[in-house]
C-alpha atoms as a PDB file:
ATOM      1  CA  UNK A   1      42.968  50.599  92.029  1.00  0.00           C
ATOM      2  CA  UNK A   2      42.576  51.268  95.703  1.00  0.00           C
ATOM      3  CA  UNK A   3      41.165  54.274  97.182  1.00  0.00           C
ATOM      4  CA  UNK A   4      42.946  54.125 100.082  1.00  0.00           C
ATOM      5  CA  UNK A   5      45.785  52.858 101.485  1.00  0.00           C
ATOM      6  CA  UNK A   6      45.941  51.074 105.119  1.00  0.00           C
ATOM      7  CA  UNK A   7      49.409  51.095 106.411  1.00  0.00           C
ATOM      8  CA  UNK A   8      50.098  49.215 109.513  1.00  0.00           C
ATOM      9  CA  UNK A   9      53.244  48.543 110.809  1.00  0.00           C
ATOM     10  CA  UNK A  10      53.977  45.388 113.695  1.00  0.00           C
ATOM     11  CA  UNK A  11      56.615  44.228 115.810  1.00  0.00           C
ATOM     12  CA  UNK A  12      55.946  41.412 117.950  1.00  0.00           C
ATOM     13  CA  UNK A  13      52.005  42.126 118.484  1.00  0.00           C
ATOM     14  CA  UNK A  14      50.366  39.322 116.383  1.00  0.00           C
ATOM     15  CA  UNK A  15      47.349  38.886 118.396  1.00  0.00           C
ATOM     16  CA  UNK A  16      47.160  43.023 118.372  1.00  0.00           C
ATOM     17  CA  UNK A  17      47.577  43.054 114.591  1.00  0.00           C
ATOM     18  CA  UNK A  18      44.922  40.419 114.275  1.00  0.00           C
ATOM     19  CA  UNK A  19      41.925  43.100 115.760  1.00  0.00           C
ATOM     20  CA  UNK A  20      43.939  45.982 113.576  1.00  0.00           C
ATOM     21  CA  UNK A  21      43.739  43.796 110.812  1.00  0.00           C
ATOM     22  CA  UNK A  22      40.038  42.898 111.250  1.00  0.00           C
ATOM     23  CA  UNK A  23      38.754  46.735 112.098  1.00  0.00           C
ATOM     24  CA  UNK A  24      40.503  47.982 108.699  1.00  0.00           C
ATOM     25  CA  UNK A  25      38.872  44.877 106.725  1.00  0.00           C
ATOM     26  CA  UNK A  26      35.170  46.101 107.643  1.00  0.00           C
ATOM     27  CA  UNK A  27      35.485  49.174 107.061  1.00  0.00           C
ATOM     28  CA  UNK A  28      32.156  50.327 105.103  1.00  0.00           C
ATOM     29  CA  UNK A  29      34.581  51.669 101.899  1.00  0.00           C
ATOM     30  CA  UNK A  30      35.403  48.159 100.725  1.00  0.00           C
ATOM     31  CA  UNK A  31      38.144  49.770  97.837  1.00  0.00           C
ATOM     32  CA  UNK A  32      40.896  49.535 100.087  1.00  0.00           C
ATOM     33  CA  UNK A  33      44.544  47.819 100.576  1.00  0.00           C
ATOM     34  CA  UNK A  34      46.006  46.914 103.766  1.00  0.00           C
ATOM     35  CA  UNK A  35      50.063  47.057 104.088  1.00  0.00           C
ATOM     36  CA  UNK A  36      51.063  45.265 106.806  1.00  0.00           C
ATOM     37  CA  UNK A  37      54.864  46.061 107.474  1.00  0.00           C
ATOM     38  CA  UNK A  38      56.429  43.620 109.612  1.00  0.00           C
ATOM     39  CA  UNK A  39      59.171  45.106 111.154  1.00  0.00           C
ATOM     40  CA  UNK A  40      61.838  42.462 111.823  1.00  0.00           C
ATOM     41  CA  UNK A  41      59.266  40.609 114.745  1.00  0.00           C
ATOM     42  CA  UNK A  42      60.973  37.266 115.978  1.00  0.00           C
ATOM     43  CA  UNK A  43      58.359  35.179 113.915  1.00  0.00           C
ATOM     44  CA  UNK A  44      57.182  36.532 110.981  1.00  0.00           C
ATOM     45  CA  UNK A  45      53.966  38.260 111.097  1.00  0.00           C
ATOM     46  CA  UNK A  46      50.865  36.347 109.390  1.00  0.00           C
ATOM     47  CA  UNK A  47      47.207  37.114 108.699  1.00  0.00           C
ATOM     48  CA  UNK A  48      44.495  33.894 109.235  1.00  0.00           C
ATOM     49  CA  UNK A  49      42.238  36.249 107.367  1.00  0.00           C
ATOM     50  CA  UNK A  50      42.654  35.432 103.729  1.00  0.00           C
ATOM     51  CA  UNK A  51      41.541  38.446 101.869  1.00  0.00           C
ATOM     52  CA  UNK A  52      43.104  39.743  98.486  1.00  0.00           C
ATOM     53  CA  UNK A  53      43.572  43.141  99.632  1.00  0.00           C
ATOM     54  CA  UNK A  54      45.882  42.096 102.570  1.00  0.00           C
ATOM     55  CA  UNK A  55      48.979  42.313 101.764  1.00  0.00           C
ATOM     56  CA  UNK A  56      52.362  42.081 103.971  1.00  0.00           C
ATOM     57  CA  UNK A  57      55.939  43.318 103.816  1.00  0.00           C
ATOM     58  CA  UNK A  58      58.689  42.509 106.075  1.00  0.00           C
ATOM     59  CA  UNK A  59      62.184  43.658 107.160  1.00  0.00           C
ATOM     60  CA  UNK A  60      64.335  40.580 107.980  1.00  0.00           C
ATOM     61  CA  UNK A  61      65.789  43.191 111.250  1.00  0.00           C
ATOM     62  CA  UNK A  62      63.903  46.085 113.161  1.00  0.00           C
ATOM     63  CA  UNK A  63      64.231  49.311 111.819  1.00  0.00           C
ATOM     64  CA  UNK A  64      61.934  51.656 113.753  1.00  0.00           C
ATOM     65  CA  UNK A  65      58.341  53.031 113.192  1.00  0.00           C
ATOM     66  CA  UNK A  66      59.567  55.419 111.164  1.00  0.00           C
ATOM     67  CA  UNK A  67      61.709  53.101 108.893  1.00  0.00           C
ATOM     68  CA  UNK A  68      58.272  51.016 108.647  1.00  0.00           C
ATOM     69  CA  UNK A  69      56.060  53.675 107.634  1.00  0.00           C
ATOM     70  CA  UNK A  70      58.182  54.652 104.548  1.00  0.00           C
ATOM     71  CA  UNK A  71      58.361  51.087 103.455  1.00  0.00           C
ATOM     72  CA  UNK A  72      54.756  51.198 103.593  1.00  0.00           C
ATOM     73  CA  UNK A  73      54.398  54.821 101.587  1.00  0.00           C
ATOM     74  CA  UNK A  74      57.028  53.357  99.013  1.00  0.00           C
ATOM     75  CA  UNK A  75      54.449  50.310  97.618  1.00  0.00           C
ATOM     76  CA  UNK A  76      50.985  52.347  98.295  1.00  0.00           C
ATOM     77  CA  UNK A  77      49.058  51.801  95.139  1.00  0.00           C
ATOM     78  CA  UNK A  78      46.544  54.387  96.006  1.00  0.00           C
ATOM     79  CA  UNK A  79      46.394  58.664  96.083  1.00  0.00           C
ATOM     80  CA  UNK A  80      45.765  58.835  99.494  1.00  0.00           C
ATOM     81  CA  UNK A  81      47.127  56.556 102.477  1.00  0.00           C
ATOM     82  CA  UNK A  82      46.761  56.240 106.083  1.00  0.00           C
ATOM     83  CA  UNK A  83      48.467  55.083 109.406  1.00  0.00           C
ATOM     84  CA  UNK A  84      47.002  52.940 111.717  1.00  0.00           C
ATOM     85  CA  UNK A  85      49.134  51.811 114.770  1.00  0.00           C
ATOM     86  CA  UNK A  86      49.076  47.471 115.372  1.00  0.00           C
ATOM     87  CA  UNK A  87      47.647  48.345 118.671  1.00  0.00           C
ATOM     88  CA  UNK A  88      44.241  50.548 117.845  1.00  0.00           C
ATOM     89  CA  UNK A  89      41.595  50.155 115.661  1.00  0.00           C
ATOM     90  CA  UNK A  90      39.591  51.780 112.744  1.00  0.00           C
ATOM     91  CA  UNK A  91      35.766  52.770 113.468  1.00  0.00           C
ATOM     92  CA  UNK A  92      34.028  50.969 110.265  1.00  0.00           C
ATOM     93  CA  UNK A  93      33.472  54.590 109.242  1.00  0.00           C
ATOM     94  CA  UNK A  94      37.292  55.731 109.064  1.00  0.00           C
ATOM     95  CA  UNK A  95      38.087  55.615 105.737  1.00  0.00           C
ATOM     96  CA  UNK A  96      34.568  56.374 104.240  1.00  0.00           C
ATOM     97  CA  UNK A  97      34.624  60.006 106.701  1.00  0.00           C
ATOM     98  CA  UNK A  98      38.016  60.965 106.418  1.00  0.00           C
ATOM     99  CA  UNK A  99      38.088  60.716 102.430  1.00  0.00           C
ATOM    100  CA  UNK A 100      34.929  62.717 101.932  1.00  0.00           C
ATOM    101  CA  UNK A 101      36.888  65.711 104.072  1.00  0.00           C
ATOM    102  CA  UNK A 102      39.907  65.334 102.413  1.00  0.00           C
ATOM    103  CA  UNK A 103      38.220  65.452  99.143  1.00  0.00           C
ATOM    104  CA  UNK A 104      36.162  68.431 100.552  1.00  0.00           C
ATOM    105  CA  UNK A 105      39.074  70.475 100.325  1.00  0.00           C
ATOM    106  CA  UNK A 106      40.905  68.192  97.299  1.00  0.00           C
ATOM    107  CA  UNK A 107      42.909  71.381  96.466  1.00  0.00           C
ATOM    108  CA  UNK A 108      43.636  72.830  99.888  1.00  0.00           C
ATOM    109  CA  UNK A 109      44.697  70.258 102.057  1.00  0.00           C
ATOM    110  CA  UNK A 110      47.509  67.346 102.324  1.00  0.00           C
ATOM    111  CA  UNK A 111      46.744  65.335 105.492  1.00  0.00           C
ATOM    112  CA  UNK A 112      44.286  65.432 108.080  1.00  0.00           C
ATOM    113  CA  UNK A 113      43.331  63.685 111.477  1.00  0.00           C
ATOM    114  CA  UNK A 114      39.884  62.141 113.343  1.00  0.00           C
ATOM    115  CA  UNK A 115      39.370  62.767 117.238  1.00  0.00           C
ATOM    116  CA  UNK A 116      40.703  59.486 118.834  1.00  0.00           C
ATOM    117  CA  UNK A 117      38.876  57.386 121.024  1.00  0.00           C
ATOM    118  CA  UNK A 118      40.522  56.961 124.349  1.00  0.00           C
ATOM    119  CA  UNK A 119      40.916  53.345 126.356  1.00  0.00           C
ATOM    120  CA  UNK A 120      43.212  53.076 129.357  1.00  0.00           C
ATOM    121  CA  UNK A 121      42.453  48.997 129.424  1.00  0.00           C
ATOM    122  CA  UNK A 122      44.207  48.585 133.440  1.00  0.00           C
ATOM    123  CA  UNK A 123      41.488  51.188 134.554  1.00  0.00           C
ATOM    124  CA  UNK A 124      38.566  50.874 132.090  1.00  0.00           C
ATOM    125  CA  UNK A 125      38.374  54.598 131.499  1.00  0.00           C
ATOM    126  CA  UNK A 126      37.743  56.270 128.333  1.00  0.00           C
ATOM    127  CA  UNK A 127      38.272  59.371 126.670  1.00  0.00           C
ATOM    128  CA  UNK A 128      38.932  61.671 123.817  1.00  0.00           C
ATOM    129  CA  UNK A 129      42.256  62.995 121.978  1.00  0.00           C
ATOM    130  CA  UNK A 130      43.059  65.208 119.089  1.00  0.00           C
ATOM    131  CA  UNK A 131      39.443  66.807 119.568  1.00  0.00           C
ATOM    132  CA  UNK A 132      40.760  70.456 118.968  1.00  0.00           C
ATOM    133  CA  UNK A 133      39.817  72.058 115.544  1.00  0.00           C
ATOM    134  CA  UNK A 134      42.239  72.429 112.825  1.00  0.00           C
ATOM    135  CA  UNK A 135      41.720  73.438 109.743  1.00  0.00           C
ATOM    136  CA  UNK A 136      44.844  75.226 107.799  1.00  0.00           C
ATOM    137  CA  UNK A 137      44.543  75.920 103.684  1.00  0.00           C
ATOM    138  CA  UNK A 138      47.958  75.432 101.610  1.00  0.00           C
ATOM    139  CA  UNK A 139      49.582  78.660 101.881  1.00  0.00           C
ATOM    140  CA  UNK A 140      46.903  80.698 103.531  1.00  0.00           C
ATOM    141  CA  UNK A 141      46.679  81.860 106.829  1.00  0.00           C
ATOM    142  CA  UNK A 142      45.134  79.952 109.464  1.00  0.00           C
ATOM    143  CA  UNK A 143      43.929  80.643 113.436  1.00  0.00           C
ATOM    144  CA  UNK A 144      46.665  80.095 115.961  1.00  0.00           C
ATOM    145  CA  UNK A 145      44.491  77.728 117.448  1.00  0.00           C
ATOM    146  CA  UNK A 146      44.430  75.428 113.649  1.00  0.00           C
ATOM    147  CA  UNK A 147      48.078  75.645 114.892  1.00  0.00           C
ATOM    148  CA  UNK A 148      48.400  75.005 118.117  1.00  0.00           C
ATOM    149  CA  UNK A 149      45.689  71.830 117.112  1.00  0.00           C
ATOM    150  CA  UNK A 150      48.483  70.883 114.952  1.00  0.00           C
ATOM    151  CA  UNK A 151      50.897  69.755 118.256  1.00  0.00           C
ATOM    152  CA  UNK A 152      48.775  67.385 118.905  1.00  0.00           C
ATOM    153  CA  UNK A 153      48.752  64.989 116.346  1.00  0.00           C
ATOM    154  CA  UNK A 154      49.866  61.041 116.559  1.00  0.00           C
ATOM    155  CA  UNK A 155      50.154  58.808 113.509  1.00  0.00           C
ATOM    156  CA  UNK A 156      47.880  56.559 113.897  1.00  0.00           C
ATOM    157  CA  UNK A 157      44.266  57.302 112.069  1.00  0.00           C
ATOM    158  CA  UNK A 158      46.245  60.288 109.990  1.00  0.00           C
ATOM    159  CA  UNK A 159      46.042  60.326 106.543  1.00  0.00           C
ATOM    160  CA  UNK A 160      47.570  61.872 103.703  1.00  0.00           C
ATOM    161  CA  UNK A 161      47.897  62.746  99.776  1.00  0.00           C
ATOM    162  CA  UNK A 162      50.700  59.754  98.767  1.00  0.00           C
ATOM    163  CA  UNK A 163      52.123  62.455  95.996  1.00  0.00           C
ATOM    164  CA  UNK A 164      52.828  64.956  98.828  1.00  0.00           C
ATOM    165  CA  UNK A 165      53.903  62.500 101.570  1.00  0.00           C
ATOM    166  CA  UNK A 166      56.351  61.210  98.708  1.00  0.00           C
ATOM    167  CA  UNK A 167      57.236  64.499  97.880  1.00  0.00           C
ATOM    168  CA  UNK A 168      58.354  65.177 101.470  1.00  0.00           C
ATOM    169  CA  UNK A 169      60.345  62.026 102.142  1.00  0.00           C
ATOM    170  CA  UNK A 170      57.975  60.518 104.813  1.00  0.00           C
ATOM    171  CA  UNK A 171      59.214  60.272 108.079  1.00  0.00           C
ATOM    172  CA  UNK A 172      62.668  60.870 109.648  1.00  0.00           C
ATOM    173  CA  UNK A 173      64.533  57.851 110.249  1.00  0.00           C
ATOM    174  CA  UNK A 174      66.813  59.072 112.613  1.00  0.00           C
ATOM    175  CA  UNK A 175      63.862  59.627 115.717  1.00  0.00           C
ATOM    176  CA  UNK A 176      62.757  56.857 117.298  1.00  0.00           C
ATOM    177  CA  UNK A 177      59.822  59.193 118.580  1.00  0.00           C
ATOM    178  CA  UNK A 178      58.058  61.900 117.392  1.00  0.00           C
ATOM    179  CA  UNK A 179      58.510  61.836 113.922  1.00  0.00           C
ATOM    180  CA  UNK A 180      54.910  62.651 113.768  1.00  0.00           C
ATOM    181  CA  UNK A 181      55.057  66.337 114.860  1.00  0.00           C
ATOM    182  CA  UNK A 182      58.182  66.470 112.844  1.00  0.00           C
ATOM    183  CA  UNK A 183      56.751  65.170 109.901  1.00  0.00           C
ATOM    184  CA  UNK A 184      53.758  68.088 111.024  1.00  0.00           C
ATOM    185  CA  UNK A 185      55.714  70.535 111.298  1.00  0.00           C
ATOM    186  CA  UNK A 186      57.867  70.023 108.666  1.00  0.00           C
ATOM    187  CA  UNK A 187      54.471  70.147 105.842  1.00  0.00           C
ATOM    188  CA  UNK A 188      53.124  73.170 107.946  1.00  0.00           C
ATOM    189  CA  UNK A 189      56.449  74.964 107.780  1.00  0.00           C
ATOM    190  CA  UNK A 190      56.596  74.708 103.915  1.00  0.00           C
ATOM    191  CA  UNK A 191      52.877  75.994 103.399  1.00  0.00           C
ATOM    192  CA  UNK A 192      50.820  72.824 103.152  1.00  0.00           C
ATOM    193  CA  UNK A 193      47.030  72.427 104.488  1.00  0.00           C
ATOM    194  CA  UNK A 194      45.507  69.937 107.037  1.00  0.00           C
ATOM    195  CA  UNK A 195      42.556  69.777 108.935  1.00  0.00           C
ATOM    196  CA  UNK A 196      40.600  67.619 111.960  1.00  0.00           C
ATOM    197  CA  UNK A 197      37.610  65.858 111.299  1.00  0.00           C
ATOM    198  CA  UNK A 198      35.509  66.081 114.969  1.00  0.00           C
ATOM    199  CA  UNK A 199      34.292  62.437 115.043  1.00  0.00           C
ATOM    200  CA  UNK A 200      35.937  59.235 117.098  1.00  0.00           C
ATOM    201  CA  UNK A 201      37.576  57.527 114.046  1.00  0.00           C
ATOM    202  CA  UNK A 202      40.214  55.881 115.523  1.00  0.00           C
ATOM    203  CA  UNK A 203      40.252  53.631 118.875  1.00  0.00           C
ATOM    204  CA  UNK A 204      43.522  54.226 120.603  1.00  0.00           C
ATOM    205  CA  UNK A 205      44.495  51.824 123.264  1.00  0.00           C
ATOM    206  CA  UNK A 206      46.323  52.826 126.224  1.00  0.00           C
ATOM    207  CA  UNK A 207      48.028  49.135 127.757  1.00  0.00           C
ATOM    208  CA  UNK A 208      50.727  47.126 129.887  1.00  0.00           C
ATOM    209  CA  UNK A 209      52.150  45.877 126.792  1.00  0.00           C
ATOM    210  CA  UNK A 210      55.514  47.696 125.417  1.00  0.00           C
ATOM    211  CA  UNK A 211      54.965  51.232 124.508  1.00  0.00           C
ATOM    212  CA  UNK A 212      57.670  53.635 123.565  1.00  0.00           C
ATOM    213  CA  UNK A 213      55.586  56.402 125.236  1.00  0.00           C
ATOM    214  CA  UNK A 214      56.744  55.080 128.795  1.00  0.00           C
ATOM    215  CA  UNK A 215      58.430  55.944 131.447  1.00  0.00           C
ATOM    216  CA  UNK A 216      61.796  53.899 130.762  1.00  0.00           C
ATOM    217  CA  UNK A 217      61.638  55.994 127.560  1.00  0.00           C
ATOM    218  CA  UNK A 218      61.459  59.613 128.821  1.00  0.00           C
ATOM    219  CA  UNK A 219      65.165  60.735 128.038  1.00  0.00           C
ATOM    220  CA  UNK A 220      64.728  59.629 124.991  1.00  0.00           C
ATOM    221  CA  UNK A 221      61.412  61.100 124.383  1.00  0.00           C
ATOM    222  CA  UNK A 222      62.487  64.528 125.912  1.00  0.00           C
ATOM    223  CA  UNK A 223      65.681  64.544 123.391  1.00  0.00           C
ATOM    224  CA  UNK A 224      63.602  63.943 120.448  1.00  0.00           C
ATOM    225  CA  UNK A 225      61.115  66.399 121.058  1.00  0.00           C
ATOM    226  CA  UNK A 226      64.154  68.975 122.023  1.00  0.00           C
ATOM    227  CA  UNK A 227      65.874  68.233 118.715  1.00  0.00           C
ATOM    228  CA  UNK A 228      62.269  68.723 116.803  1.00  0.00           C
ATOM    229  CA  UNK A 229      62.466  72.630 118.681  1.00  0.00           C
ATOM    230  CA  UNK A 230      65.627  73.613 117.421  1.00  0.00           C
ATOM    231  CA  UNK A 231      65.272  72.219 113.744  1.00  0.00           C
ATOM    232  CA  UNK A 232      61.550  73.771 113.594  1.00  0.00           C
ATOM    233  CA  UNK A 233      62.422  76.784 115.761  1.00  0.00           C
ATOM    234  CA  UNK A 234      61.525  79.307 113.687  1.00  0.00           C
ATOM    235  CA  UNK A 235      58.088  78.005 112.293  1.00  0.00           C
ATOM    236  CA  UNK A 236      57.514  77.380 116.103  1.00  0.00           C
ATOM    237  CA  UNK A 237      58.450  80.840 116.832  1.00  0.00           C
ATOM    238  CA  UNK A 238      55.877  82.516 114.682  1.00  0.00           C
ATOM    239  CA  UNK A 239      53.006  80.750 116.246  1.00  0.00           C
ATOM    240  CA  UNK A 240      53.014  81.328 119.744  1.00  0.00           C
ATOM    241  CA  UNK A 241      49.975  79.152 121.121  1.00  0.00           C
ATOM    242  CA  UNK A 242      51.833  76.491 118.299  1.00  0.00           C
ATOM    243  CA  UNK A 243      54.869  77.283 120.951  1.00  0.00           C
ATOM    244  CA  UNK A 244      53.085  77.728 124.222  1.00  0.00           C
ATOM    245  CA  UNK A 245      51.697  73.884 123.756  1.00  0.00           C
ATOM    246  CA  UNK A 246      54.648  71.691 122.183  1.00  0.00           C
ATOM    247  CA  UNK A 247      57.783  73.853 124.660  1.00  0.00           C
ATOM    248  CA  UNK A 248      55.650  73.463 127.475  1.00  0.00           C
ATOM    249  CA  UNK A 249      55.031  69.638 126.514  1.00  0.00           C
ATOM    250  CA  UNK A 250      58.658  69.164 125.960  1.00  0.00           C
ATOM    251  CA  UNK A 251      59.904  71.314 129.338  1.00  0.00           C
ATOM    252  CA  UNK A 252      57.676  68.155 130.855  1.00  0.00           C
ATOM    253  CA  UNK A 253      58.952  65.837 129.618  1.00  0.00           C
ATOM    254  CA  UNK A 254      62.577  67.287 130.502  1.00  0.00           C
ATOM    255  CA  UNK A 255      61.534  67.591 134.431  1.00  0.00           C
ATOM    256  CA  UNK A 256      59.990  63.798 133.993  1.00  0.00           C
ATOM    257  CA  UNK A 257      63.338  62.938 132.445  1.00  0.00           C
ATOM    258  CA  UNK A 258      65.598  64.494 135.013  1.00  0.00           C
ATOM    259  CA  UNK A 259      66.826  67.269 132.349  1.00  0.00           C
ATOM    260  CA  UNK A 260      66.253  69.931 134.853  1.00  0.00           C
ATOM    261  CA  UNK A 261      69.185  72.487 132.867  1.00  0.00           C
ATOM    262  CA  UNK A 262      67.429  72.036 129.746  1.00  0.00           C
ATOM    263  CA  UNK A 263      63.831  72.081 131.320  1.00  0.00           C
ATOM    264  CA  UNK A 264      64.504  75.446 132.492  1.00  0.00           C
ATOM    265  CA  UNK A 265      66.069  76.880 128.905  1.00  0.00           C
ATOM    266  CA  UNK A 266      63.129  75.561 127.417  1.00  0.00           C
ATOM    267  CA  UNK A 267      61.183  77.530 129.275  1.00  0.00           C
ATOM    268  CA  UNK A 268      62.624  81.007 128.865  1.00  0.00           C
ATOM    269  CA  UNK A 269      62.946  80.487 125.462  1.00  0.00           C
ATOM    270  CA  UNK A 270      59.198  79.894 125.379  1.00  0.00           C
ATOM    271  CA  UNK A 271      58.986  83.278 127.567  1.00  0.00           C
ATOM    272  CA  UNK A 272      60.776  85.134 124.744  1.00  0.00           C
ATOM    273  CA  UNK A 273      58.167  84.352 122.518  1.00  0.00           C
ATOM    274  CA  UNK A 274      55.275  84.582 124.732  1.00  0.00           C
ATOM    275  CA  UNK A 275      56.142  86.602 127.829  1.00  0.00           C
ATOM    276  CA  UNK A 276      53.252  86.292 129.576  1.00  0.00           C
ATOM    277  CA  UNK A 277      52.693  81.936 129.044  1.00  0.00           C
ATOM    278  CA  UNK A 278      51.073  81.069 132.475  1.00  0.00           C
ATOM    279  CA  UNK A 279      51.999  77.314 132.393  1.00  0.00           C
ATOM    280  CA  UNK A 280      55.665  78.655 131.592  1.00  0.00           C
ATOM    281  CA  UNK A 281      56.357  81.113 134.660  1.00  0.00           C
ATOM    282  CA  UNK A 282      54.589  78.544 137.192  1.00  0.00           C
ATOM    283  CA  UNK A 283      56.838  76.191 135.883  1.00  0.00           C
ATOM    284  CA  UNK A 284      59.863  78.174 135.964  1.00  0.00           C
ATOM    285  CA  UNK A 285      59.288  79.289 139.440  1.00  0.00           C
ATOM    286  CA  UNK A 286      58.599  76.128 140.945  1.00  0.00           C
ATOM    287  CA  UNK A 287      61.860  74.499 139.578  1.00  0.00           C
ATOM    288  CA  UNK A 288      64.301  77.618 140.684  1.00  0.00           C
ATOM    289  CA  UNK A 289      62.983  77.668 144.498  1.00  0.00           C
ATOM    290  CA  UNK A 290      62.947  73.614 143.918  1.00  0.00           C
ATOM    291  CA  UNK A 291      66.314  73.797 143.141  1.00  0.00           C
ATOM    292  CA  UNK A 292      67.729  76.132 145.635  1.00  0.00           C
ATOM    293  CA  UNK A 293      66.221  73.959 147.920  1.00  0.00           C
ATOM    294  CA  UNK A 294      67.422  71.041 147.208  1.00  0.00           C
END
């Protein structure tokens, strides 16, 4: 049996899955399964690497990320499992690390995350993500920041128990983004641990190639997050720096988007739970003498 899972799901990126592929295949734990989940690309996805523990799954039309993911969580073989996007990498460390802290707290925790490694490959900058610490215990309570650290999560390089991601239902199939924090908050909400490990696990690439984080996508992005606030409003509610971070993301994302109406009730209803949110008043200010300007 494998210790761990690899889950990778792919839609039209074969020479992207090829260098996902390869970074999960060295990693230094060798006891490990890779579930590639071809998600209805226009020619079916295919490893050159022939390896025993590769093993590929496909959906004859697209379904979504989300859609993907479960497929992958339904044939796991192993008790704990982990995302990696078709478009980043694993550090040859990953799984090796992020099992030894999520047997470090075997009882206390469900899922937890690395810091991400950060390329933008049009300017050749780097940088770090998810480097804020979390650490929550099941049904115990945790710093607002462990919280707030929470907002910040993407899929790829998190891992989980399989029982408990099972248990849950995986992801929601109805958002085409942000099923992550969903997902997140969704565990949090019903008194399940995480934690962050503080080491660059995961190599996330930031490129020209089709993203859904983009700007063609930010209505869609802004309603997805905005439906995410009202199902998880009141687990958002009691956590205000939880609250100050993901309604301030989201009242972005509205103003990006155009959604100046519902950038501005965002905002006050992150003012009724923290009065005194900096980012939140600027924000608000600036758009009502925007507006009566314009």
């Amino acid at each position: 049996m494998p210790l761990l899972s690899i889950i990778i799901p792919t839609h039209n990126r074969q020479e992207l899955l090829k260098k996902a592929i390869e970074s999960a295949l060295v990693q230094t734990l060798q006891e490990i399964e890779i579930i590639v989940i071809d998600d209805g690309s226009r020619e079916p996805a295919t490893c050159s690497i022939k390896d025993p523990r590769v093993f590929i799954h496909r959906h004859a039309s697209p379904r979504g990320a989300a859609a993907a993911r479960n497929r992958g969580i339904q044939v796991a073989n192993s008790a704990h499992l982990c995302f990696l996007d078709d478009d980043d990498t694993l550090d040859p460390a990953y799984a090796s690390t992020m099992l030894d802290f999520m047997g470090s707290y075997s009882a206390e925790i469900d899922f937890a995350w690395p810091t991400l490694r950060v390329f933008n490959v049009a300017t050749g900058e780097t940088s770090k993500a998810q480097n804020h610490t979390c650490l929550i215990k099941r049904n115990r309570p945790a710093t607002e920041e462990s919280y707030a650290a929470s907002a910040y999560t993407r899929t790829t390089g998190m891992m989980f128990k399989t029982e408990t991601l099972r248990m849950f239902g995986g992801f929601d199939e109805t958002l085409t983004v942000s099923e992550d924090r969903e997902l997140v908050f969704r565990m949090l909400s019903k008194g399940c641990g995480c934690g962050s490990v503080n080491a660059s696990l995961v190599n996330f690439f930031i490129h020209p190639g089709p993203r859904l984080s983009t700007n063609e996508n930010l209505v869609l992005q802004a309603q997805c997050d905005a439906l995410i606030a009202d199902r998880h409003a009141d687990f958002i509610a009691k956590h205000p720096k939880l609250a100050s971070r993901y309604l301030n993301l989201l009242a972005r994302r509205q103003k990006d988007a155009g959604l100046h109406t519902e950038h501005q009730d965002t905002l006050l209803r992150l003012l009724k739970i923290t009065p005194f949110d900096i980012r939140a008043l600027k924000r608000l200010v600036f758009s009502s003498v925007k507006r009566k300007r314009s």
